[in-house]
N, C-alpha and C. Protein backbone atom coordinates (compact mmCIF):
# COMPACT_ATOMS: atom_id res chain seq x y z
N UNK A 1 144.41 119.76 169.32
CA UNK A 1 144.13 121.18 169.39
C UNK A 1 145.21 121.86 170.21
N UNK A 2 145.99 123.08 169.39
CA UNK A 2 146.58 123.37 170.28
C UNK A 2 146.29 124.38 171.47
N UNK A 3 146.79 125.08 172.65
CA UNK A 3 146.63 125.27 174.02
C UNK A 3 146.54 126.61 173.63
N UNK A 4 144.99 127.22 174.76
CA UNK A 4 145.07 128.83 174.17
C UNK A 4 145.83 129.42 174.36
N UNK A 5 147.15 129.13 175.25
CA UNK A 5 148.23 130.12 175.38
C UNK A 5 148.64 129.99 173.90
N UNK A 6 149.36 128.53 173.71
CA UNK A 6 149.86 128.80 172.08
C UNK A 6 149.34 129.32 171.21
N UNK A 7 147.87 129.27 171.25
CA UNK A 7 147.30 130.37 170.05
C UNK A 7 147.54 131.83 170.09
N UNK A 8 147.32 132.20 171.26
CA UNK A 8 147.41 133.42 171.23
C UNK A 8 148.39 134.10 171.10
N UNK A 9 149.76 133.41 171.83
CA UNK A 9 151.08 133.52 171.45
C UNK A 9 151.69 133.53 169.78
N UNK A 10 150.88 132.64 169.08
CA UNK A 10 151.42 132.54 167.98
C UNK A 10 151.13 133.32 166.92
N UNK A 11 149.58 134.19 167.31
CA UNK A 11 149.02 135.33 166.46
C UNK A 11 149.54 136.48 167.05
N UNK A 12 149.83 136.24 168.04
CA UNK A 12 150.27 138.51 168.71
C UNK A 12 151.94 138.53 168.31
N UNK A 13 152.85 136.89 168.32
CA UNK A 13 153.93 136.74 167.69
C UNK A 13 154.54 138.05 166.63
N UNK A 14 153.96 137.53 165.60
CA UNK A 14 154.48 138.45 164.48
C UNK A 14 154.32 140.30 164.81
N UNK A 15 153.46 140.95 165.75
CA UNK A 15 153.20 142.06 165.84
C UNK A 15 153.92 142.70 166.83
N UNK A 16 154.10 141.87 167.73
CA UNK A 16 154.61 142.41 169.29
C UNK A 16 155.79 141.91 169.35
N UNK A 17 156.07 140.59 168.93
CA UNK A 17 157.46 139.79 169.63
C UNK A 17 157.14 139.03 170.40
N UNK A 18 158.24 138.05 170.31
CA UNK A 18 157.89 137.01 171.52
C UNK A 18 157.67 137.14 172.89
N UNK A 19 159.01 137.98 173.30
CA UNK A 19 158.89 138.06 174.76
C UNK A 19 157.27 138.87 175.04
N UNK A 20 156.72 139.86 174.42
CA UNK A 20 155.52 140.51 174.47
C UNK A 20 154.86 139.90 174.15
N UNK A 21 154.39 138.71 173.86
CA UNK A 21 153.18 138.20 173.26
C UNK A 21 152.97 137.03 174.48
N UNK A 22 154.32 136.32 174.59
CA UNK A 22 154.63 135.70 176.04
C UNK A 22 153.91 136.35 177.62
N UNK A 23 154.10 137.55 177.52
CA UNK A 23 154.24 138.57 178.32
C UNK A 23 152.54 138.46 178.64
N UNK A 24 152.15 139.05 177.76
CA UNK A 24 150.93 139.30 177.73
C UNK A 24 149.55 138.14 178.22
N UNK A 25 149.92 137.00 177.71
CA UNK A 25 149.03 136.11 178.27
C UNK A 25 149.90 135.33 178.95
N UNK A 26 151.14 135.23 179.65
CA UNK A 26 151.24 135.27 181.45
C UNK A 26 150.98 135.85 182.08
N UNK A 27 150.48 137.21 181.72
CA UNK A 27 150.17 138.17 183.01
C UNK A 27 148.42 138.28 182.78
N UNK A 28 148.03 137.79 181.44
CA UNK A 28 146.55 137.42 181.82
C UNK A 28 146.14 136.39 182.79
N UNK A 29 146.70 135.52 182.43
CA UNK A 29 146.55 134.40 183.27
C UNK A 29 146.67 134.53 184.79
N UNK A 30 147.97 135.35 185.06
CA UNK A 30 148.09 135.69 186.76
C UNK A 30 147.46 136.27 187.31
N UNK A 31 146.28 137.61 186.55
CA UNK A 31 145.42 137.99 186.72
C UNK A 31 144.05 137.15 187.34
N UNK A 32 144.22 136.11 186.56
CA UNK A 32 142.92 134.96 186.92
C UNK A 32 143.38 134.20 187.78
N UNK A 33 144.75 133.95 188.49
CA UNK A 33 144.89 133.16 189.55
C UNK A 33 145.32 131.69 188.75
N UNK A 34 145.80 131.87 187.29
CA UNK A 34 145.93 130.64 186.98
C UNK A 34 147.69 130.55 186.41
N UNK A 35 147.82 129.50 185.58
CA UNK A 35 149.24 129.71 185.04
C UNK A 35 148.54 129.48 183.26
N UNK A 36 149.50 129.94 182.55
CA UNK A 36 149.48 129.99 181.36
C UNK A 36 148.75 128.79 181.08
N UNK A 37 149.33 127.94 181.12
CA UNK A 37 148.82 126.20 180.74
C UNK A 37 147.61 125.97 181.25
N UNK A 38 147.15 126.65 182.40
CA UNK A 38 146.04 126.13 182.76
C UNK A 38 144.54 127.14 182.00
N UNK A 39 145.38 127.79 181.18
CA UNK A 39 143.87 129.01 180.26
C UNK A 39 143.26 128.18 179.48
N UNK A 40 141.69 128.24 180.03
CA UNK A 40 140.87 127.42 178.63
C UNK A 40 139.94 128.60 178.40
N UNK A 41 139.15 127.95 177.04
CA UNK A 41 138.11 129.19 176.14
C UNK A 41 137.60 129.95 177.27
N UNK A 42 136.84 129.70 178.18
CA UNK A 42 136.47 130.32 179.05
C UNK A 42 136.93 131.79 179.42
N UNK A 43 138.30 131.60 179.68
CA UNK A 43 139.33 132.87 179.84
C UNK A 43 139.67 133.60 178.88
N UNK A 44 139.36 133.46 177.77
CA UNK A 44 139.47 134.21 176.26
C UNK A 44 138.64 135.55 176.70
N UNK A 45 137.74 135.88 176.95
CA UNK A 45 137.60 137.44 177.33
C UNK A 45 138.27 138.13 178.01
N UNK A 46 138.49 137.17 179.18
CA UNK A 46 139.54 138.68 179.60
C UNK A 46 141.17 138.36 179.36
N UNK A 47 141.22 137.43 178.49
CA UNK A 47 142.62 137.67 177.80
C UNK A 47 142.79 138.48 176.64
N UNK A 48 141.41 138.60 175.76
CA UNK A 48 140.91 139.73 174.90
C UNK A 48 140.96 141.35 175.40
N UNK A 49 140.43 141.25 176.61
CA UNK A 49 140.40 142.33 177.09
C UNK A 49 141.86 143.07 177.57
N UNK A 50 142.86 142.16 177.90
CA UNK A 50 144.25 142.62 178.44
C UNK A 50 144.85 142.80 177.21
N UNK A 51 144.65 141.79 176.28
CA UNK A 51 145.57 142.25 174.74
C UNK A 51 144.50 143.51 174.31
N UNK A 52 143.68 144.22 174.35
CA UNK A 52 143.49 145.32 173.71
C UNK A 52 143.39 146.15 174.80
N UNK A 53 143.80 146.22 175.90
CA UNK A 53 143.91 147.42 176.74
C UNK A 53 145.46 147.12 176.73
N UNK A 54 146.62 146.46 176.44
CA UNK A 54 148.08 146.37 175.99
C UNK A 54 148.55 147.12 174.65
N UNK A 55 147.94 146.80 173.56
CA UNK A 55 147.74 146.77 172.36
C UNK A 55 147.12 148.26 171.31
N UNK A 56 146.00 148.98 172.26
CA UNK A 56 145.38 149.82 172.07
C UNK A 56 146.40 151.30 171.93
N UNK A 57 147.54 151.26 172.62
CA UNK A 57 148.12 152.64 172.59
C UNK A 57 148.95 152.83 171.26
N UNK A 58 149.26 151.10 170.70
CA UNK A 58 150.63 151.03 169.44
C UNK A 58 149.92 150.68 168.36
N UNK A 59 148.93 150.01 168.58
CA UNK A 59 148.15 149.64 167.50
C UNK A 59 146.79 150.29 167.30
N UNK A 60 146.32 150.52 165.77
CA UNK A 60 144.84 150.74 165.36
C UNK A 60 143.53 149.65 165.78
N UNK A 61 142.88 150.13 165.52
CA UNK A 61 141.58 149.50 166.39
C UNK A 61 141.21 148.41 165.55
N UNK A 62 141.32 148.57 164.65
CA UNK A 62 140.93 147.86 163.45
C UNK A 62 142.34 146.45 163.39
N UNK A 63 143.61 146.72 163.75
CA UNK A 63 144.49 146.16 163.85
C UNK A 63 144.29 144.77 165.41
N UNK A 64 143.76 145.57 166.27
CA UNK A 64 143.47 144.87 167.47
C UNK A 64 142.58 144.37 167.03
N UNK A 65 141.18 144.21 166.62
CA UNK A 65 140.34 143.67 166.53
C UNK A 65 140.47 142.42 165.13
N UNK A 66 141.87 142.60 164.37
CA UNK A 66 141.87 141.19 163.68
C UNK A 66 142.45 140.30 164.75
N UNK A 67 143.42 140.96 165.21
CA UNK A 67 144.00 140.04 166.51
C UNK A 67 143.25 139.12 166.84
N UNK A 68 142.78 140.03 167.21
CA UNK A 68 141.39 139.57 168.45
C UNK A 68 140.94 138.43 167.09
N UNK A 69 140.09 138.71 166.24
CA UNK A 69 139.52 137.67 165.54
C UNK A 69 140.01 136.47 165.41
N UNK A 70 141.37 136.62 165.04
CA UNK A 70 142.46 135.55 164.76
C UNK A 70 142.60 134.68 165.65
N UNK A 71 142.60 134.99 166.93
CA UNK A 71 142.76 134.27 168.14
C UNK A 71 141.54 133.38 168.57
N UNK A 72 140.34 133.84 168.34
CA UNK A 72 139.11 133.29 168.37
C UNK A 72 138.73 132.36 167.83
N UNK A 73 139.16 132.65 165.95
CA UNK A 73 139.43 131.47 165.38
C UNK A 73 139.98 130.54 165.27
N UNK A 74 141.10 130.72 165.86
CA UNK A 74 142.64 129.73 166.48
C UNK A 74 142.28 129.01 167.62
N UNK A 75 141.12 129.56 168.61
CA UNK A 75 140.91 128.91 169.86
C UNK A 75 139.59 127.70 169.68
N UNK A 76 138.83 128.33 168.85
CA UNK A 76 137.75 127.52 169.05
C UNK A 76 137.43 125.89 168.04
C-alpha cells in the first residue's frame, strides 16, 4: 500500500503541480507536529481540510470534492 503522502501527492499532482501538491501535505503534516512520512488515515481530515481551504479559491467545489474523493479512495 502506498504512503498517504504518496497518494495524495499523486492525485492533487495533475491539478496543482508538484511542487504544490508536495507543498500542501508537508505543511499538513507540520501542522500536526509530524513529517510527511509519518501521515497515517487518521490524519486524512485535516489534510482534507488544508487541501480544500488551499484549493477552494482556484478550484470549483465540485472539483475539490473529487479530489477529496480520489484521495480517500487511494488511502483506504
Amino acid at each position: 500500500m502506498a504512503s498517504l503522502f504518496a497518494v495524495v501527492t499523486e492525485v492533487l499532482e495533475p491539478y496543482t503541480g508538484r511542487i504544490v501538491a508536495d507543498t500542501c501535505v508537508r505543511a499538513s503534516a507540520i501542522s500536526m507536529g509530524k513529517t510527511a512520512d509519518e501521515l497515517v488515515l487518521d490524519d486524512l481530515p485535516a489534510i482534507e481540510a488544508n487541501i480544500r481551504r488551499v484549493l477552494s479559491p482556484v478550484a470549483g467545489r465540485s472539483t475539490v470534492d473529487d479530489l477529496l474523493t480520489r484521495i480517500e479512495s487511494g488511502a483506504r
